[in-house]
Protein backbone atom coordinates (compact mmCIF):
# COMPACT_ATOMS: atom_id res chain seq x y z
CA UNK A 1 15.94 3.54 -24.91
CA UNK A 2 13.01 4.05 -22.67
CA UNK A 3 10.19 2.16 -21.79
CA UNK A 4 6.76 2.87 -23.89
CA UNK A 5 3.43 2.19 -21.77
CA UNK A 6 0.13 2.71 -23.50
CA UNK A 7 -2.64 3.54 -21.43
CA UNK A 8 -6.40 2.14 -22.03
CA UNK A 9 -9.21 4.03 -20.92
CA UNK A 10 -12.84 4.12 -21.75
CA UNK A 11 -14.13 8.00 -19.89
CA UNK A 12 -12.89 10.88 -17.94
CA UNK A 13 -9.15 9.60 -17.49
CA UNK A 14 -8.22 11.10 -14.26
CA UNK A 15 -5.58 7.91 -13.62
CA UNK A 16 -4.85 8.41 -16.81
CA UNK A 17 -3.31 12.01 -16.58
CA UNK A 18 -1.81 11.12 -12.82
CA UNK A 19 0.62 8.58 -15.16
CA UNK A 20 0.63 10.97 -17.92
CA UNK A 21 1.81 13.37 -15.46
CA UNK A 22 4.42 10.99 -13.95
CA UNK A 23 6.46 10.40 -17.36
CA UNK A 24 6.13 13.64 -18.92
CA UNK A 25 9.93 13.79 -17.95
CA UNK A 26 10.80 10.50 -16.91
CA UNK A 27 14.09 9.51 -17.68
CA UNK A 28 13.42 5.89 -17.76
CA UNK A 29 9.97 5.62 -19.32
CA UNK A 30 7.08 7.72 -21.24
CA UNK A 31 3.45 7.00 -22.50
CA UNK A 32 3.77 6.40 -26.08
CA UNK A 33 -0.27 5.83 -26.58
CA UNK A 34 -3.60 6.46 -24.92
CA UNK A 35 -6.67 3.84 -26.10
CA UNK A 36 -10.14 4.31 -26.33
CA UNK A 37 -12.75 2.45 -27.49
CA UNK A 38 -15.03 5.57 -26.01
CA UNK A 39 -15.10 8.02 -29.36
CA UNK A 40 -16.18 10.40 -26.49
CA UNK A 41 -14.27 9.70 -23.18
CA UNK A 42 -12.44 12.83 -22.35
CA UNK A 43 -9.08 11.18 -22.03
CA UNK A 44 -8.54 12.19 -25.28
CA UNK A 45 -8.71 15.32 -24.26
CA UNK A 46 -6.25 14.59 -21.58
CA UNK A 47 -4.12 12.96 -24.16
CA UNK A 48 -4.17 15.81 -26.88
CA UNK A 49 -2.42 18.32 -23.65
CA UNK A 50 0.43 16.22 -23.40
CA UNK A 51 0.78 15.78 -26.86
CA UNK A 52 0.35 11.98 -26.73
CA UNK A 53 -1.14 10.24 -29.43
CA UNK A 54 -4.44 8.59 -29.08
CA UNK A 55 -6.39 5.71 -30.93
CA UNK A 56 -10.17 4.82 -31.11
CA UNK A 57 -11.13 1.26 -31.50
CA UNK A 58 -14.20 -1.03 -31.89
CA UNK A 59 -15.60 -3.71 -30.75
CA UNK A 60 -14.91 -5.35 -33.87
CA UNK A 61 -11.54 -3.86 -33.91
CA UNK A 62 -10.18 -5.18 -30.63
CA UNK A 63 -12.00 -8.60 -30.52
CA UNK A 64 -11.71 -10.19 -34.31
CA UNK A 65 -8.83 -8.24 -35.75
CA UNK A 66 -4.29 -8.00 -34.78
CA UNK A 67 -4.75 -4.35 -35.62
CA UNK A 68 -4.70 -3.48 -31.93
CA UNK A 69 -1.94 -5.60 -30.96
CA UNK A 70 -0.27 -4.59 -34.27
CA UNK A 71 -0.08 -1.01 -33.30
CA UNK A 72 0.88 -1.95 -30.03
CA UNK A 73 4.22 -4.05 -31.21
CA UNK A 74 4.97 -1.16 -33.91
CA UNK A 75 5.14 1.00 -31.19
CA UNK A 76 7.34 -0.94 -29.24
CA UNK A 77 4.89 -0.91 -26.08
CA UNK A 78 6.55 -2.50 -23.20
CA UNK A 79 3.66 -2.28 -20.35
CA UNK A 80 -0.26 -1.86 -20.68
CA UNK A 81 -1.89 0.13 -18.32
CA UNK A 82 -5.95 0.34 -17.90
CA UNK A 83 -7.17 3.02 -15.91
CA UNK A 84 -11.04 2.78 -16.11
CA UNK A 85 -11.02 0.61 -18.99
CA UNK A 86 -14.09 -1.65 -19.12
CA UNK A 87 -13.76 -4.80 -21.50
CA UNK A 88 -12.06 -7.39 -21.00
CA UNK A 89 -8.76 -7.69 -22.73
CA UNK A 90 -8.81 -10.48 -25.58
CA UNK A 91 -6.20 -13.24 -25.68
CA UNK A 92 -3.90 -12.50 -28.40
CA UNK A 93 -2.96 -9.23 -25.94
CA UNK A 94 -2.74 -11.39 -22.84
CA UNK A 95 -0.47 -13.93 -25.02
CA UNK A 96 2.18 -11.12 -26.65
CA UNK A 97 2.44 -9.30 -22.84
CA UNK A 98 2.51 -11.82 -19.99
CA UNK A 99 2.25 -10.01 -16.97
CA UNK A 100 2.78 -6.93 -18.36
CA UNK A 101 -0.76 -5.36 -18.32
CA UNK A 102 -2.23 -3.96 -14.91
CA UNK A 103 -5.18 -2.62 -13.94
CA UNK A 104 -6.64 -0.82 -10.72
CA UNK A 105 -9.66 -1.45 -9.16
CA UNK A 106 -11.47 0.76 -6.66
CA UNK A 107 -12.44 -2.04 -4.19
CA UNK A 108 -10.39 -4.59 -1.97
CA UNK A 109 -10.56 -7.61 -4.58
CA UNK A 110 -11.45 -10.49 -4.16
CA UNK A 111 -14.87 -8.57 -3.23
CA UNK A 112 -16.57 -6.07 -5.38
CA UNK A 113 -15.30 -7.57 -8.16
CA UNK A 114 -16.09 -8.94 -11.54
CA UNK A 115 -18.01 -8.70 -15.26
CA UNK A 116 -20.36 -5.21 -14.06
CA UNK A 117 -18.06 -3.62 -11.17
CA UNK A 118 -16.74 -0.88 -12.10
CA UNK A 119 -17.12 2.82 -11.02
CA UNK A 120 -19.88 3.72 -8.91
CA UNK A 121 -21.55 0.36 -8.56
CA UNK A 122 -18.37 -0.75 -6.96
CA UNK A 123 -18.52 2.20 -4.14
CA UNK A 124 -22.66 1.50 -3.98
CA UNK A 125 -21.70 -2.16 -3.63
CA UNK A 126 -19.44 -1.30 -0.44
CA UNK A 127 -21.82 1.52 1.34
CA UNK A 128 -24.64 -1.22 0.88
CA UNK A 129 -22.71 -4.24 2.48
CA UNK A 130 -21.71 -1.96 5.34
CA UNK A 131 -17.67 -1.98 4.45
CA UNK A 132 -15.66 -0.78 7.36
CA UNK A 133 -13.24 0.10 5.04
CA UNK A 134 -12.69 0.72 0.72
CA UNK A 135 -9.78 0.58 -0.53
CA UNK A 136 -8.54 -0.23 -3.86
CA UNK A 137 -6.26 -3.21 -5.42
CA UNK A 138 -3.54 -2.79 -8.32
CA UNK A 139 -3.66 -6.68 -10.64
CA UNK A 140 -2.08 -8.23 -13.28
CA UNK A 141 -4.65 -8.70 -15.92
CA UNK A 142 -5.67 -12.24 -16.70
CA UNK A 143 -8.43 -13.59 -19.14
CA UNK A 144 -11.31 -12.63 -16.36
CA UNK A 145 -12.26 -9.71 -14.68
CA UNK A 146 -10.73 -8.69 -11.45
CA UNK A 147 -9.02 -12.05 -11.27
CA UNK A 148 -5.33 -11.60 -11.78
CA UNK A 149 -2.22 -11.55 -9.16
CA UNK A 150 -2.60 -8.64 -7.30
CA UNK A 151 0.59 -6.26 -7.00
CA UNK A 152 -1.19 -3.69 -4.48
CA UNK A 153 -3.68 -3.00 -2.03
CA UNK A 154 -4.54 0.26 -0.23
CA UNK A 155 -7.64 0.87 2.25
CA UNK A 156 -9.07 3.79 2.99
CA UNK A 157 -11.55 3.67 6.71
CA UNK A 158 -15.49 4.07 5.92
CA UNK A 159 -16.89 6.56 8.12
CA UNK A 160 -20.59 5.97 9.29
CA UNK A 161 -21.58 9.27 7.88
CA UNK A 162 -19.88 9.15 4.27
CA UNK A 163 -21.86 8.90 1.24
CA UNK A 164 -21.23 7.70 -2.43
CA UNK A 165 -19.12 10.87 -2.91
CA UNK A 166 -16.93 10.60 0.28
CA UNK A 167 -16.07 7.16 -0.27
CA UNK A 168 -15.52 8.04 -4.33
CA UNK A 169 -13.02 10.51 -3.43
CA UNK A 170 -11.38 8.88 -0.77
CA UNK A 171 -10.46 5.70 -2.98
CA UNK A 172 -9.91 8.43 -5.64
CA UNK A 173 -7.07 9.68 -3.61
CA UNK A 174 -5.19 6.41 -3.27
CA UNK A 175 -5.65 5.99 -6.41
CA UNK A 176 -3.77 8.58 -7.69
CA UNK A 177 -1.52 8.62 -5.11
CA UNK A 178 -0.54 5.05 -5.74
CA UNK A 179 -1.25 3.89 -9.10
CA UNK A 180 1.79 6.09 -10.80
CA UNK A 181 4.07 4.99 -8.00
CA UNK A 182 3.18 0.93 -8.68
CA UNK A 183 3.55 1.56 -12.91
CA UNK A 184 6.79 3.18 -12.07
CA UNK A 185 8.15 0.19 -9.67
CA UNK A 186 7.29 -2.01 -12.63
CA UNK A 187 8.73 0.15 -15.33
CA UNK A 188 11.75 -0.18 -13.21
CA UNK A 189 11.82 -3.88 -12.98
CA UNK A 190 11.48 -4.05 -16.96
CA UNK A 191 14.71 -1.47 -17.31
CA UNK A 192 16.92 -3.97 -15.17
């Protein structure tokens, strides 16, 4: 039986599809469900081309009701994975999957991080501490931001010359590059 991941996301999705793309065919795993609590967030556009099914949620929704973590466990989801997800993920998730949701971050945690980073800030945060390097960090998700076991870092070298965009595409690069690769190492682990 293979694995199910769902996949949270609150806009465009781009790590989204990378994963998306990565199981289309996978003989070991596939993404059962894409999350939103973005009505708008073009991930569900991604979603709707591969033919996944998607689910819009509230605040209400996700923070005083199961029905999230219902639909997760009636799927049968074995790993969470947030790829530009921004709220924090309530306890009754973090209690029925123990190290089992991940998230990436496009900074070399400990900095950068925390309630607020996210996105651009993060890479305005770097260029305005004069970084000599970006990078970004794969985590376990805990009850804070940013603060859980980390299960990868990649850096990327900050040239004098780049700008918001150069440094946004260069961590956007290892991020696709390495974010399908680490979901699929622990999609592995959870097949043993």
């Amino acid at each position: 039986m293979k694995k199910r991941i769902a996949i949270f996301a609150s806009g465009s999705g781009s790590n989204a599809q990378r994963i998306m793309e990565q199981f289309k065919k996978h003989e070991d795993a596939e993404v059962a469900l894409v999350l939103t609590n973005n009505p708008d967030a073009y991930v569900l556009q991604r979603a709707d081309s591969f033919e996944i099914p998607s689910h819009i949620f509230d605040r209400r929704e996700f923070y005083q009701t199961e029905e999230v973590l219902d639909l997760l466990q009636n799927l049968k989801i074995d790993l969470i994975v947030l790829a530009g997800f921004l709220w924090l993920i309530p306890e009754n998730l973090l209690a029925a999957y123990p190290n089992r949701i991940i998230n990436i971050h496009p900074a070399l945690l400990p900095k950068f991080g925390g309630k607020g980073m996210y996105g651009d800030r993060v890479h305005k945060a770097v260029l305005e501490a004069k970084e000599p390097e970006g990078g970004i960090t794969i985590h376990y998700v805990n009850e804070h931001y940013d603060e859980g076991e980390y299960i990868y870092q990649a850096r990327y070298k900050i040239e004098p010359e780049d700008n918001l965009e150069m440094v946004k595409f260069k961590g956007q690069q290892l991020e696709h590059l390495h974010y399908p690769r680490i979901v699929e190492s622990l999609i592995k682990k959870l097949v043993k």
